[in-house]
PDB file of N, CA and C in Angstrom:
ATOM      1  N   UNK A   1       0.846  -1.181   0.000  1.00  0.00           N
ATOM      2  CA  UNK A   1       0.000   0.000   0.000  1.00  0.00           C
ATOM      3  C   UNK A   1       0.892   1.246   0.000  1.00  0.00           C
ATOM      4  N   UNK A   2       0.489   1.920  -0.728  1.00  0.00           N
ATOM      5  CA  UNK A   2       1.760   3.394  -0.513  1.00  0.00           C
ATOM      6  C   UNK A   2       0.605   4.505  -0.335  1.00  0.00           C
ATOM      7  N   UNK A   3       1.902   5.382   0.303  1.00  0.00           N
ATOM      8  CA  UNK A   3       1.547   6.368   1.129  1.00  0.00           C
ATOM      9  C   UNK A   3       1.705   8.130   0.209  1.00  0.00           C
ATOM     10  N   UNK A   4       0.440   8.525  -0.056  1.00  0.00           N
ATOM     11  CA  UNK A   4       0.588   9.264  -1.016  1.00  0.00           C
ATOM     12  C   UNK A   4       0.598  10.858  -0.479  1.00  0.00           C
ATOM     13  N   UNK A   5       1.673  11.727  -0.340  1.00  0.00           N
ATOM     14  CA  UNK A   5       1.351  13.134   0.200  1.00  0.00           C
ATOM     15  C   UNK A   5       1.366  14.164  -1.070  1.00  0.00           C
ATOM     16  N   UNK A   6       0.772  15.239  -0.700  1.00  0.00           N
ATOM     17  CA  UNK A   6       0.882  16.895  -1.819  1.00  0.00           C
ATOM     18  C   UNK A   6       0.818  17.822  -0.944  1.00  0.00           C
ATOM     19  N   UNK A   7       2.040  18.622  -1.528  1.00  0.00           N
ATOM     20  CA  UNK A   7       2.008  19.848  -0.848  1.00  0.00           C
ATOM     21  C   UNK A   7       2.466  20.548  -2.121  1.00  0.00           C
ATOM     22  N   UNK A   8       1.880  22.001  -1.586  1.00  0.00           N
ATOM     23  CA  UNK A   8       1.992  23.390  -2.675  1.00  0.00           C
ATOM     24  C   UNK A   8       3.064  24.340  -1.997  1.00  0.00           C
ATOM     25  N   UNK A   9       3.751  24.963  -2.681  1.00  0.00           N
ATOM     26  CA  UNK A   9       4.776  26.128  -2.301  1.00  0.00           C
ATOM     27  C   UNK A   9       4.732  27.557  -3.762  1.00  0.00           C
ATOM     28  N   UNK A  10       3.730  28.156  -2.664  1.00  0.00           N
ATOM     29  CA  UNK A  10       4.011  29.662  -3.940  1.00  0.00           C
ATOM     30  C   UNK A  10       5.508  30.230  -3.688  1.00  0.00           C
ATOM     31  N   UNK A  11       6.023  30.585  -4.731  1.00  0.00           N
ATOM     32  CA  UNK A  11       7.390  31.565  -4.756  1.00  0.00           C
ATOM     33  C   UNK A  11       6.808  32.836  -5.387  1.00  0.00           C
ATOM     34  N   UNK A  12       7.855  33.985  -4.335  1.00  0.00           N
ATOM     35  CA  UNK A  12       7.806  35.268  -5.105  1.00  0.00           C
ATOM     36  C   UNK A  12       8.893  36.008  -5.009  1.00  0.00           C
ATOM     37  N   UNK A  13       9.658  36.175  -6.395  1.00  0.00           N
ATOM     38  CA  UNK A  13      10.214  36.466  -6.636  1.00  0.00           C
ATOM     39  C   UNK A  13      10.236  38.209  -6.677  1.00  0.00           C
ATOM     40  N   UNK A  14      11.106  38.953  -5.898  1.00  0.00           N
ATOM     41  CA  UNK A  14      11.168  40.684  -5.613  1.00  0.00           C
ATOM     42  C   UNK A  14      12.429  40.765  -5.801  1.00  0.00           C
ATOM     43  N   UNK A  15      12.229  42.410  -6.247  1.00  0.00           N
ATOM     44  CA  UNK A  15      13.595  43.331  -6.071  1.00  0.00           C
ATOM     45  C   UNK A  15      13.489  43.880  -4.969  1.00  0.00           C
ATOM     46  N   UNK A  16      14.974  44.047  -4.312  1.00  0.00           N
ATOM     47  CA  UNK A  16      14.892  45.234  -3.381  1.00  0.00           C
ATOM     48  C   UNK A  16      15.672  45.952  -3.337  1.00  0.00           C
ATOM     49  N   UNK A  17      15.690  47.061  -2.973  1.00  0.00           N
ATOM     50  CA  UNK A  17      15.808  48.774  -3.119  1.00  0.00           C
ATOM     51  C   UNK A  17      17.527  49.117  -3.900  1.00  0.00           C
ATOM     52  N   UNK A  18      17.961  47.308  -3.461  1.00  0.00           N
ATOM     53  CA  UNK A  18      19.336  47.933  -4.336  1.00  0.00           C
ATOM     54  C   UNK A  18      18.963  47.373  -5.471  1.00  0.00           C
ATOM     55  N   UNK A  19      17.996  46.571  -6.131  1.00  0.00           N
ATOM     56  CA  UNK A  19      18.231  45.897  -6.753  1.00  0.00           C
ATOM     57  C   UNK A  19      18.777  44.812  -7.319  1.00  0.00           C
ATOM     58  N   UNK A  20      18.784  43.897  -5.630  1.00  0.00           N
ATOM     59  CA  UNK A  20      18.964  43.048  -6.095  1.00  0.00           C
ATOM     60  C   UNK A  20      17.770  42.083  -5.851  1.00  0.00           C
ATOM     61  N   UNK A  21      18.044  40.842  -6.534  1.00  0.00           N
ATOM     62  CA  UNK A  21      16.482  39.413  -6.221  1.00  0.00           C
ATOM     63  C   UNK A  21      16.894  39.356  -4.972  1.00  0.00           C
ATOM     64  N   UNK A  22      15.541  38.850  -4.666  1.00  0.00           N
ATOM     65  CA  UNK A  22      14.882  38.023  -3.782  1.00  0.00           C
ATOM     66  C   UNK A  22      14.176  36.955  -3.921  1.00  0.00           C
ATOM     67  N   UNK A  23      14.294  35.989  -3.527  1.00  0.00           N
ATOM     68  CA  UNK A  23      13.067  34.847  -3.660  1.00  0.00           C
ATOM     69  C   UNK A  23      12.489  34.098  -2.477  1.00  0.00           C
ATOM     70  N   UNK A  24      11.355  34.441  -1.499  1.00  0.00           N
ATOM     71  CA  UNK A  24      10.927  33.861  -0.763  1.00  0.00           C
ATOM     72  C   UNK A  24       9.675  33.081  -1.207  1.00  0.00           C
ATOM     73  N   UNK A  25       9.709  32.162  -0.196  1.00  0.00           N
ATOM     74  CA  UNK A  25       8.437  31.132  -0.785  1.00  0.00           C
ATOM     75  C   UNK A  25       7.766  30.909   0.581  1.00  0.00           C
ATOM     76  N   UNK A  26       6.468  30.317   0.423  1.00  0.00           N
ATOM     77  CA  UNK A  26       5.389  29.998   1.850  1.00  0.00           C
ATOM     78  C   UNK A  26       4.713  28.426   0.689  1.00  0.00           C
ATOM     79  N   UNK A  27       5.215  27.519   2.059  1.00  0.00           N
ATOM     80  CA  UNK A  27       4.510  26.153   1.826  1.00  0.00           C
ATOM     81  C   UNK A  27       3.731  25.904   2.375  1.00  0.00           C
ATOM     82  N   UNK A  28       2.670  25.086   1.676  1.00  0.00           N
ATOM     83  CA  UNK A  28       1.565  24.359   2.443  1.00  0.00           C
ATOM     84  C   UNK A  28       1.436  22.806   2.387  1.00  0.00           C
ATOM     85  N   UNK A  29       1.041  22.145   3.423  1.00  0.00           N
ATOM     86  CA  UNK A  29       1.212  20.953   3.195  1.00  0.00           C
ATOM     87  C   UNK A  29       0.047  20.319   3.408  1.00  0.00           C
ATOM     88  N   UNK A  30      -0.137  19.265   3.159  1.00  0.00           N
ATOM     89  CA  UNK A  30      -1.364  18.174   3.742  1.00  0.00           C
ATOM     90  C   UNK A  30      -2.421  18.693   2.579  1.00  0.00           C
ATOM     91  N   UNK A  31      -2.249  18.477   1.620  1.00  0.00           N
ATOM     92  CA  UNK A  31      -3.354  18.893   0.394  1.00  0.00           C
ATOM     93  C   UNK A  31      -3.706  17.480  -0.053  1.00  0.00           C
ATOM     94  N   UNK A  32      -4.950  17.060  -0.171  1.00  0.00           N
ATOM     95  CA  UNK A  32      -5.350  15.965  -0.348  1.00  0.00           C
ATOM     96  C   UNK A  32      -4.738  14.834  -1.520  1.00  0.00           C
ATOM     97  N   UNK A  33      -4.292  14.275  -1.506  1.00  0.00           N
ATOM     98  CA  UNK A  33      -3.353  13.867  -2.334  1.00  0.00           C
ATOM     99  C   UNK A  33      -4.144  13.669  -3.798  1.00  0.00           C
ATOM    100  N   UNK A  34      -5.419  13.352  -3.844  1.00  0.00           N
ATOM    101  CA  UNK A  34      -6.122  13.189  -5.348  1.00  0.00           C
ATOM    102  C   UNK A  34      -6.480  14.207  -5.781  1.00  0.00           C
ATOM    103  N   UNK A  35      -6.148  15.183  -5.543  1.00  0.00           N
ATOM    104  CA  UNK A  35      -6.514  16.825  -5.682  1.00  0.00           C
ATOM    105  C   UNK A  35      -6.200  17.064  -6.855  1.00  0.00           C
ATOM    106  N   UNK A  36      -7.096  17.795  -8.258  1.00  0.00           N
ATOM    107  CA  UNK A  36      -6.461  17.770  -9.334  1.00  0.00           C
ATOM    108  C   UNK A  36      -5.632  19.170  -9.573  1.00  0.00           C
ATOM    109  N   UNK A  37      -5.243  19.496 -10.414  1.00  0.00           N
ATOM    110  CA  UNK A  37      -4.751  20.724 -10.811  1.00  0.00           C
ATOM    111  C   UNK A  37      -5.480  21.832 -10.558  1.00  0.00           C
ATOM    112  N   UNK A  38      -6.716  21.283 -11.408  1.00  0.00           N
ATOM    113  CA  UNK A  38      -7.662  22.882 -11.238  1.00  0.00           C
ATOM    114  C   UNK A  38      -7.811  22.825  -9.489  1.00  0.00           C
ATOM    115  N   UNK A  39      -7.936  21.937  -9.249  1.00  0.00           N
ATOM    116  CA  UNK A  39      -8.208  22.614  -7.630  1.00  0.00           C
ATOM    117  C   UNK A  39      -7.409  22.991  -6.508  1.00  0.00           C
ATOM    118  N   UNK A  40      -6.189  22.613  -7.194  1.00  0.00           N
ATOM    119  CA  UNK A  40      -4.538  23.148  -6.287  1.00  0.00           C
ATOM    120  C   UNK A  40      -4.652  25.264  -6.746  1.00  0.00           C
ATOM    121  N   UNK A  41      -4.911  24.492  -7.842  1.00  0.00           N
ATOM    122  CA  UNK A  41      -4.780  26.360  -9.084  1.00  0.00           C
ATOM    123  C   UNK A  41      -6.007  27.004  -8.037  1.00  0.00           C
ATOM    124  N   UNK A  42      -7.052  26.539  -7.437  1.00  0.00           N
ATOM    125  CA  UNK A  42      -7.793  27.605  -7.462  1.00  0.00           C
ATOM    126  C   UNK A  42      -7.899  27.868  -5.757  1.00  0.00           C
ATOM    127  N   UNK A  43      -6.886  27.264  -4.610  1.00  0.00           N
ATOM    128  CA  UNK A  43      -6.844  26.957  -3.682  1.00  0.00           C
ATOM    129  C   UNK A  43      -5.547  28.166  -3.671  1.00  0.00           C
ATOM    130  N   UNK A  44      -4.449  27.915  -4.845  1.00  0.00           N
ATOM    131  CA  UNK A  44      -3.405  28.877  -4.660  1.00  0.00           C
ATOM    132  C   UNK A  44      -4.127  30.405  -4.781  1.00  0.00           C
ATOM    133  N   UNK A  45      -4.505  30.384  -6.027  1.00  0.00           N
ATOM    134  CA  UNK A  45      -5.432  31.590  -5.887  1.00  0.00           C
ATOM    135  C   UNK A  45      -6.260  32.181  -4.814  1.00  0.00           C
ATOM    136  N   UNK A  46      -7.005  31.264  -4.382  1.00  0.00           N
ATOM    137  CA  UNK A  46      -7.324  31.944  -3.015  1.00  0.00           C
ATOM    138  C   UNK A  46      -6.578  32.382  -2.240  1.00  0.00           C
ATOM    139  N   UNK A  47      -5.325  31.943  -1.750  1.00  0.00           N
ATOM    140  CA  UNK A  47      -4.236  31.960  -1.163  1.00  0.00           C
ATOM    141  C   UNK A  47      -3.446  33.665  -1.227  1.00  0.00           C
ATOM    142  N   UNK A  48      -3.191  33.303  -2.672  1.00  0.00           N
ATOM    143  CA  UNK A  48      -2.850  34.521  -2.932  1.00  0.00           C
ATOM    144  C   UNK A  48      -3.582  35.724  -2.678  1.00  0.00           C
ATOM    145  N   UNK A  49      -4.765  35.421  -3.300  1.00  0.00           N
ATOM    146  CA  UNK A  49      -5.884  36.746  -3.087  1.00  0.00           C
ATOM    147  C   UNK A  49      -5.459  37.565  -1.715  1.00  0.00           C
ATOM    148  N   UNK A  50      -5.076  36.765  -0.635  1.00  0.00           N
ATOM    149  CA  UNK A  50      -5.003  36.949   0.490  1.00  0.00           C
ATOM    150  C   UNK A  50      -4.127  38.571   0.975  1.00  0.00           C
ATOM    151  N   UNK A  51      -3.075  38.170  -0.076  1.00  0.00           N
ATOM    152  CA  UNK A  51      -1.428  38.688   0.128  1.00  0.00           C
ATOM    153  C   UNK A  51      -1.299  40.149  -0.296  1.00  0.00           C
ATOM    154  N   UNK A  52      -1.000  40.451   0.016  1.00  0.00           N
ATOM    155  CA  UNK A  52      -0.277  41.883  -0.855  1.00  0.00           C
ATOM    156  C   UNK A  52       0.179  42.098  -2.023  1.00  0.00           C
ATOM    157  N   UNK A  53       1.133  40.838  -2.235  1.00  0.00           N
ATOM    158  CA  UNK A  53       2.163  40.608  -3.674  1.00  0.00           C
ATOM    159  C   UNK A  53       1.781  39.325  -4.025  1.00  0.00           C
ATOM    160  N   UNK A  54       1.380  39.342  -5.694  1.00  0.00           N
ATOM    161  CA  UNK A  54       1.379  37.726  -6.187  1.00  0.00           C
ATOM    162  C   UNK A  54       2.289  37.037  -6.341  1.00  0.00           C
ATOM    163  N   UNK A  55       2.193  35.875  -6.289  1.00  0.00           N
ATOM    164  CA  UNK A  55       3.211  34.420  -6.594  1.00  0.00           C
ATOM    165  C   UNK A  55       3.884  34.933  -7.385  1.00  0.00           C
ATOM    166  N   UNK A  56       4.982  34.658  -7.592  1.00  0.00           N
ATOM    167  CA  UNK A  56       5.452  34.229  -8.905  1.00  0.00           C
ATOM    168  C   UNK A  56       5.144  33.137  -9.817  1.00  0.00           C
ATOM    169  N   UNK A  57       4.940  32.005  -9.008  1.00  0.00           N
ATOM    170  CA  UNK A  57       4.667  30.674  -9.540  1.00  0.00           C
ATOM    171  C   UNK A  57       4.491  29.685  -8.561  1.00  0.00           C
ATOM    172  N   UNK A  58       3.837  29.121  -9.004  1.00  0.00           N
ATOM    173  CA  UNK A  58       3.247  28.065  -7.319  1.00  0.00           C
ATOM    174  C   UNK A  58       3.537  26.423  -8.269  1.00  0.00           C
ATOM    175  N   UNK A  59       4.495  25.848  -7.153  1.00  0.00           N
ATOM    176  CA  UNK A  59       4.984  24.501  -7.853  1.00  0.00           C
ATOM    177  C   UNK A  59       4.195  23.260  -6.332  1.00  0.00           C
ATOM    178  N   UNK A  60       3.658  22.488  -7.673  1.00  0.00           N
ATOM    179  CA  UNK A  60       3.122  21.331  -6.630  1.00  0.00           C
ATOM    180  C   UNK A  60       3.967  19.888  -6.247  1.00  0.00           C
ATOM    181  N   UNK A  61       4.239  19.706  -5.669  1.00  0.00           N
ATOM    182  CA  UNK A  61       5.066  18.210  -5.304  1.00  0.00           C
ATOM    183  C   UNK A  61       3.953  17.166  -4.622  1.00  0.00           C
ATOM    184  N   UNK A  62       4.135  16.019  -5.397  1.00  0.00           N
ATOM    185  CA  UNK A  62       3.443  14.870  -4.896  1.00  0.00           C
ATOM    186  C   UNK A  62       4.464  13.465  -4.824  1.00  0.00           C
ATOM    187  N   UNK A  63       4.571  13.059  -3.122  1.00  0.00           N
ATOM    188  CA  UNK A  63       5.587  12.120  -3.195  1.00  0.00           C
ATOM    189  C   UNK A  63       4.571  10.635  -2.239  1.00  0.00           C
ATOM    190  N   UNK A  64       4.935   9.567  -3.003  1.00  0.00           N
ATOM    191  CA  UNK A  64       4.708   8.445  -3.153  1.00  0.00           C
ATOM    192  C   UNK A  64       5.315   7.280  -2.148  1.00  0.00           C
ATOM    193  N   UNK A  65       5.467   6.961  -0.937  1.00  0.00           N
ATOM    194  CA  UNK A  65       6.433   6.063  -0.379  1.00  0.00           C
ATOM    195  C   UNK A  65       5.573   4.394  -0.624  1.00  0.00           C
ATOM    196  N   UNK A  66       6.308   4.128  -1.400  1.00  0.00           N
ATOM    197  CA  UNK A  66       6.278   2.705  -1.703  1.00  0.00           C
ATOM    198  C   UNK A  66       6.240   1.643  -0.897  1.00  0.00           C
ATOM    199  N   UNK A  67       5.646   0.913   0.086  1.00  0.00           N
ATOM    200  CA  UNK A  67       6.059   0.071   0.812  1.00  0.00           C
ATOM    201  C   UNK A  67       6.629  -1.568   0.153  1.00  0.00           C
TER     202      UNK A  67
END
């Protein structure tokens, strides 16, 4: 039986004042593992809505432990 997890991490990528990058990110974990795309996409979105500054890009990881 394997053990299936998903978690989401938005990144946002900023300048600051000297100009140089930045890249901080905020993860979330425990997202239902059969969760499809559209509903990660519209969960980040909410997410975001939240914030001040948008994502840059929100990457999903889904890992599998095999027994």
């Amino acid at each position: 039986m394997a053990n299936t997890k998903k978690s989401m991490r938005m990144v946002y990528l900023e300048t600051d004042s000297a100009g140089k990058s930045k890249r901080r990110a905020h993860s979330y974990t425990g997202l239902l593992p059969d969760a499809d795309n559209a509903s990660v996409k519209k969960a980040a979105k909410a997410i975001d809505d939240l914030g001040e500054k948008p994502a840059t890009f929100v990457e999903v990881t889904t890992t599998e432990q095999l027994d």
